[in-house]
PDB file of N, CA and C in Angstrom:
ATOM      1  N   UNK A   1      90.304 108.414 115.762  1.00  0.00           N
ATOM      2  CA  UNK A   1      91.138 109.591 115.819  1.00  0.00           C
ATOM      3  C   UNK A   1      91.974 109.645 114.541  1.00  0.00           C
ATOM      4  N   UNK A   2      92.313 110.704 113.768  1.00  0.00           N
ATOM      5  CA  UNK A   2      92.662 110.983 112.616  1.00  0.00           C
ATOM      6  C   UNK A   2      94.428 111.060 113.470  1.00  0.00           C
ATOM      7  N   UNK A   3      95.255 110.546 111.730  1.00  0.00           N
ATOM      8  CA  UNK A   3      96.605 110.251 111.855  1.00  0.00           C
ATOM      9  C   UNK A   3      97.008 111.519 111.889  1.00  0.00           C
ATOM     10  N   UNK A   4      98.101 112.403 112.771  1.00  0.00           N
ATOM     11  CA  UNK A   4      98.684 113.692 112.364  1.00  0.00           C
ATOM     12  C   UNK A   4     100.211 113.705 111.732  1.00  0.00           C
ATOM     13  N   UNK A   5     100.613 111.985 112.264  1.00  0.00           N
ATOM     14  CA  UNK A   5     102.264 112.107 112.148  1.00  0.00           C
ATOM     15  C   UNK A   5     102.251 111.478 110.312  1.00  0.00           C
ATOM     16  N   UNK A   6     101.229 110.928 109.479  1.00  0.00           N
ATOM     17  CA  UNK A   6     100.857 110.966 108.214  1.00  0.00           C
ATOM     18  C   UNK A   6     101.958 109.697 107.571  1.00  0.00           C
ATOM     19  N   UNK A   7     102.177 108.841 108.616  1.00  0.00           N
ATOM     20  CA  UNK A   7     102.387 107.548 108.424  1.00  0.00           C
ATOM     21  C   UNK A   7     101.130 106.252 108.256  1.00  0.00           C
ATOM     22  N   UNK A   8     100.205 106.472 108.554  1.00  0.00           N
ATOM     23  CA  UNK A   8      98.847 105.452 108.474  1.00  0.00           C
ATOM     24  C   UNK A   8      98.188 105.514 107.437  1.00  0.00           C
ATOM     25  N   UNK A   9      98.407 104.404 106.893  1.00  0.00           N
ATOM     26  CA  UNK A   9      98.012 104.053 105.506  1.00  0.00           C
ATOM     27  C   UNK A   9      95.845 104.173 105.411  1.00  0.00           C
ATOM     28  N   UNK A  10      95.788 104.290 106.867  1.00  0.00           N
ATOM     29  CA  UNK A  10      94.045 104.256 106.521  1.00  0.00           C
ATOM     30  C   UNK A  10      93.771 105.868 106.855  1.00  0.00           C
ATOM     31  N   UNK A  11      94.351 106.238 107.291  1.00  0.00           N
ATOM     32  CA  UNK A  11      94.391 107.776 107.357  1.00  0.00           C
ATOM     33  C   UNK A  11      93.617 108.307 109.196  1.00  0.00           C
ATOM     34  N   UNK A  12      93.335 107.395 110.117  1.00  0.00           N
ATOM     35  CA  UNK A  12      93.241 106.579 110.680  1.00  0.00           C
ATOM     36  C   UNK A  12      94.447 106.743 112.081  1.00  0.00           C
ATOM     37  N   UNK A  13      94.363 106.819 113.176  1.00  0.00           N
ATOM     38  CA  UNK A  13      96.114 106.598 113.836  1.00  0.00           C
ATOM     39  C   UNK A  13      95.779 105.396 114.511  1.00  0.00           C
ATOM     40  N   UNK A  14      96.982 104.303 113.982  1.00  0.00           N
ATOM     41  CA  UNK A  14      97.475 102.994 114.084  1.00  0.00           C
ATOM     42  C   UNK A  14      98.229 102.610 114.748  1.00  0.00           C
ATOM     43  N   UNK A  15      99.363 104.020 115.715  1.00  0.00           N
ATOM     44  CA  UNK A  15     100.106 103.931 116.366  1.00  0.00           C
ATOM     45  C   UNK A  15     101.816 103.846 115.829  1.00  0.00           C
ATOM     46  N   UNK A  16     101.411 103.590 113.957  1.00  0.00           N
ATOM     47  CA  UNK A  16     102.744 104.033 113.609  1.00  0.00           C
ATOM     48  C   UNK A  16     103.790 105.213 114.504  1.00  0.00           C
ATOM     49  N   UNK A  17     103.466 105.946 114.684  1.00  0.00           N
ATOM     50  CA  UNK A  17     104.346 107.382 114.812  1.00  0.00           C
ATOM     51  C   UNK A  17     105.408 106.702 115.673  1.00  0.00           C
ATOM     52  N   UNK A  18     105.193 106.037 116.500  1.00  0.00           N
ATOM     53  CA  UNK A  18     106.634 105.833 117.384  1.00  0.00           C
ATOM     54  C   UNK A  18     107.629 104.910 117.024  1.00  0.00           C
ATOM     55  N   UNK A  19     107.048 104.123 115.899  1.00  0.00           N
ATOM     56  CA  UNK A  19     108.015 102.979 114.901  1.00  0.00           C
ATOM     57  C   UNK A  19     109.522 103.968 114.225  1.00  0.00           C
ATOM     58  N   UNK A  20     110.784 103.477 114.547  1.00  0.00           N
ATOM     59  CA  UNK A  20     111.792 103.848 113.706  1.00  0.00           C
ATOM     60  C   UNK A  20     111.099 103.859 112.277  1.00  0.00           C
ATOM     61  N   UNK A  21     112.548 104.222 111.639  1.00  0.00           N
ATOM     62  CA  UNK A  21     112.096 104.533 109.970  1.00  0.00           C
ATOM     63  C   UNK A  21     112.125 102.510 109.407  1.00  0.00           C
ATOM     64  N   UNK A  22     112.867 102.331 110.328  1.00  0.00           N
ATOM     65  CA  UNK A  22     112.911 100.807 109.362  1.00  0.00           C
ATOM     66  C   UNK A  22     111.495  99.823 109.923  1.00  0.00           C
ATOM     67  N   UNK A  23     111.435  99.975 111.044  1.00  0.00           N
ATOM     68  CA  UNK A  23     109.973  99.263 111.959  1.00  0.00           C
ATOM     69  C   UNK A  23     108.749  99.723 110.832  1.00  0.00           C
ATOM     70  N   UNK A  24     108.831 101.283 110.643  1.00  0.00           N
ATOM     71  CA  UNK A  24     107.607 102.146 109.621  1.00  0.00           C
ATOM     72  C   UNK A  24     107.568 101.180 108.567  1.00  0.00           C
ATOM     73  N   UNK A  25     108.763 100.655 107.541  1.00  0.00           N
ATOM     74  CA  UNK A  25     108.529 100.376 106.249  1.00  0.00           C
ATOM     75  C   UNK A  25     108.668  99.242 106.175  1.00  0.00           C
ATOM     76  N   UNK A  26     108.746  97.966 107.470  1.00  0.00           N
ATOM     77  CA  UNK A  26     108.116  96.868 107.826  1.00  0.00           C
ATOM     78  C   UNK A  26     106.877  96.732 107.776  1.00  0.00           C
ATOM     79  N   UNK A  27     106.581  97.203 108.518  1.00  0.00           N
ATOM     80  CA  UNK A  27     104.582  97.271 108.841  1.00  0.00           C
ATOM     81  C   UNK A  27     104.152  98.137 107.582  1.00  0.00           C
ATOM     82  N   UNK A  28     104.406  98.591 106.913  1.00  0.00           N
ATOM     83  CA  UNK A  28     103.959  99.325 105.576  1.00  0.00           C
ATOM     84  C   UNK A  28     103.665  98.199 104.654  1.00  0.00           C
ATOM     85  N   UNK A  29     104.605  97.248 104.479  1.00  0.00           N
ATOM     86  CA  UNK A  29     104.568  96.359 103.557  1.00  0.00           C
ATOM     87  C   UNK A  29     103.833  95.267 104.176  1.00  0.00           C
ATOM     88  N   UNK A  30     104.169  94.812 105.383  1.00  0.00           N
ATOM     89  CA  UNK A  30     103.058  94.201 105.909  1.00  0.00           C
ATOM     90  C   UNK A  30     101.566  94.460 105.929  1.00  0.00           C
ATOM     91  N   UNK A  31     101.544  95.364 105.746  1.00  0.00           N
ATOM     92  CA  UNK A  31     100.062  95.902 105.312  1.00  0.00           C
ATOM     93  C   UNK A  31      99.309  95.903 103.995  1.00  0.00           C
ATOM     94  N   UNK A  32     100.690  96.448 103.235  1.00  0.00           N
ATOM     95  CA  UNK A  32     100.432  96.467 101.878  1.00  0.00           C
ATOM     96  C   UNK A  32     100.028  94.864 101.366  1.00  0.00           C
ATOM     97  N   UNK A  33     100.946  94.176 101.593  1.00  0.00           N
ATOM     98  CA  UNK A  33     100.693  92.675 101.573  1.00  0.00           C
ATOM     99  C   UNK A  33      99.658  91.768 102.015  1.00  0.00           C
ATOM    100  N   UNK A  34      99.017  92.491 102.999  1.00  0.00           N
ATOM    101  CA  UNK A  34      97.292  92.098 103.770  1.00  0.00           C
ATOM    102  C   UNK A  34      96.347  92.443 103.273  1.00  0.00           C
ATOM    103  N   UNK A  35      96.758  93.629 102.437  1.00  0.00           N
ATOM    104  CA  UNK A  35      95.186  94.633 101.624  1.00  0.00           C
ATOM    105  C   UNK A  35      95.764  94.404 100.301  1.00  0.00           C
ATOM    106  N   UNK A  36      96.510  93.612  99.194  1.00  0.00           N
ATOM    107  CA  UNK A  36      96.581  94.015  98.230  1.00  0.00           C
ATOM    108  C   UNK A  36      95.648  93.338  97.656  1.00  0.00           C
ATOM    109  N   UNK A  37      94.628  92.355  97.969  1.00  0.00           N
ATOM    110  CA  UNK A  37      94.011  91.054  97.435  1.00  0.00           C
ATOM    111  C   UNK A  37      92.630  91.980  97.654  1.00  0.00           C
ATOM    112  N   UNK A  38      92.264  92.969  98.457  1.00  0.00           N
ATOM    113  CA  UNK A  38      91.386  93.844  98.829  1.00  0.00           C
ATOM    114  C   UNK A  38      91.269  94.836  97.714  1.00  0.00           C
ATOM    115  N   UNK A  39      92.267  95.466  97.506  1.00  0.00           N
ATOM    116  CA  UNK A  39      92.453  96.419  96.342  1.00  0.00           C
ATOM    117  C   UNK A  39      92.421  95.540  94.890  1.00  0.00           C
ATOM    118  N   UNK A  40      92.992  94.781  94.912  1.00  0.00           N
ATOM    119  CA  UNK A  40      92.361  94.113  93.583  1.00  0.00           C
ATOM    120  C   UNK A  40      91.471  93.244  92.937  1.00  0.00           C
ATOM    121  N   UNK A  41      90.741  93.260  94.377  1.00  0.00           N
ATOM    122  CA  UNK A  41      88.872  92.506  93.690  1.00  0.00           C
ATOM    123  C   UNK A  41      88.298  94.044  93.146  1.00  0.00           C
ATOM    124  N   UNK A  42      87.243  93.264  92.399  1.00  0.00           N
ATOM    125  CA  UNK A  42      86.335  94.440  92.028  1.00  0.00           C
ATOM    126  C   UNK A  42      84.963  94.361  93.662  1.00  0.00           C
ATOM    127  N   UNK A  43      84.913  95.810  94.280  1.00  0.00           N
ATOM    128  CA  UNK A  43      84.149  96.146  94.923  1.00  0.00           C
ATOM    129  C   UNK A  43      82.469  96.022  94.604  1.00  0.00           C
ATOM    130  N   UNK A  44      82.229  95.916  93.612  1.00  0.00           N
ATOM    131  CA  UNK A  44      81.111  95.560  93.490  1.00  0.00           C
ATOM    132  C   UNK A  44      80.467  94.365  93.173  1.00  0.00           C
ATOM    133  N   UNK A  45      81.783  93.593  93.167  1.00  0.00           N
ATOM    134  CA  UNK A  45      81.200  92.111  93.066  1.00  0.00           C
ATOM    135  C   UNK A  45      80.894  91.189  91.833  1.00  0.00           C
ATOM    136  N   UNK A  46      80.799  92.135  91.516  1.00  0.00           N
ATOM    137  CA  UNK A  46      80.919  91.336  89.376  1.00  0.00           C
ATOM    138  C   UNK A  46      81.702  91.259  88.760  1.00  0.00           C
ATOM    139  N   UNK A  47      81.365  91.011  88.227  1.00  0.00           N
ATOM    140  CA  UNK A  47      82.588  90.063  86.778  1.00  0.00           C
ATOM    141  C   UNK A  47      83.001  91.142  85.835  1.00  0.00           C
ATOM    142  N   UNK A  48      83.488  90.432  85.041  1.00  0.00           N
ATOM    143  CA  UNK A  48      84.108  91.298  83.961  1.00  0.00           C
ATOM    144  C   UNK A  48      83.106  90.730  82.331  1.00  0.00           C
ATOM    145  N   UNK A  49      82.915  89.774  82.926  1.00  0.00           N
ATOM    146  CA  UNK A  49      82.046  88.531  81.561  1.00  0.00           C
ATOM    147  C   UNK A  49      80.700  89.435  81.152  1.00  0.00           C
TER     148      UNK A  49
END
Protein backbone atom coordinates (compact mmCIF):
# COMPACT_ATOMS: atom_id res chain seq x y z
CA UNK A 1 0.00 0.00 0.00
CA UNK A 2 1.42 3.37 -1.08
CA UNK A 3 2.38 6.09 1.81
CA UNK A 4 -0.35 9.09 1.70
CA UNK A 5 0.77 10.85 5.02
CA UNK A 6 4.50 11.21 2.85
CA UNK A 7 6.58 10.38 5.86
CA UNK A 8 8.03 6.80 4.45
CA UNK A 9 11.20 6.94 3.27
CA UNK A 10 10.41 3.79 0.76
CA UNK A 11 7.44 5.47 -0.49
CA UNK A 12 5.78 2.41 0.81
CA UNK A 13 3.34 2.86 4.28
CA UNK A 14 5.51 1.79 7.29
CA UNK A 15 3.12 2.99 9.70
CA UNK A 16 5.04 6.23 10.31
CA UNK A 17 1.87 8.51 10.22
CA UNK A 18 0.92 8.02 13.84
CA UNK A 19 4.63 8.70 15.24
CA UNK A 20 4.85 12.37 16.96
CA UNK A 21 7.17 14.78 15.14
CA UNK A 22 10.08 13.69 17.43
CA UNK A 23 9.25 9.56 17.30
CA UNK A 24 9.14 10.58 13.02
CA UNK A 25 12.81 11.95 13.12
CA UNK A 26 13.97 9.04 15.39
CA UNK A 27 13.04 6.30 13.09
CA UNK A 28 14.13 8.55 10.09
CA UNK A 29 17.59 8.41 11.20
CA UNK A 30 17.31 5.07 12.31
CA UNK A 31 16.71 4.18 8.99
CA UNK A 32 18.89 6.43 7.41
CA UNK A 33 21.63 4.77 9.48
CA UNK A 34 20.46 1.02 8.33
CA UNK A 35 20.43 1.94 4.50
CA UNK A 36 23.34 4.26 4.32
CA UNK A 37 25.97 1.31 3.68
CA UNK A 38 23.15 0.27 0.94
CA UNK A 39 23.26 3.58 -0.78
CA UNK A 40 26.86 3.67 -0.85
CA UNK A 41 27.94 0.35 -2.46
CA UNK A 42 27.96 0.42 -6.06
CA UNK A 43 24.72 -1.63 -7.24
CA UNK A 44 26.26 -3.34 -9.75
CA UNK A 45 28.87 -4.88 -8.05
CA UNK A 46 32.15 -3.66 -9.49
CA UNK A 47 34.89 -1.89 -8.77
CA UNK A 48 36.13 1.20 -9.60
CA UNK A 49 39.82 -0.51 -10.69
Amino acid sequence: MSCGCGRSPTGECIGWHDLTEEEYQMALEEYNSQNSDVEDSDPTGESDN
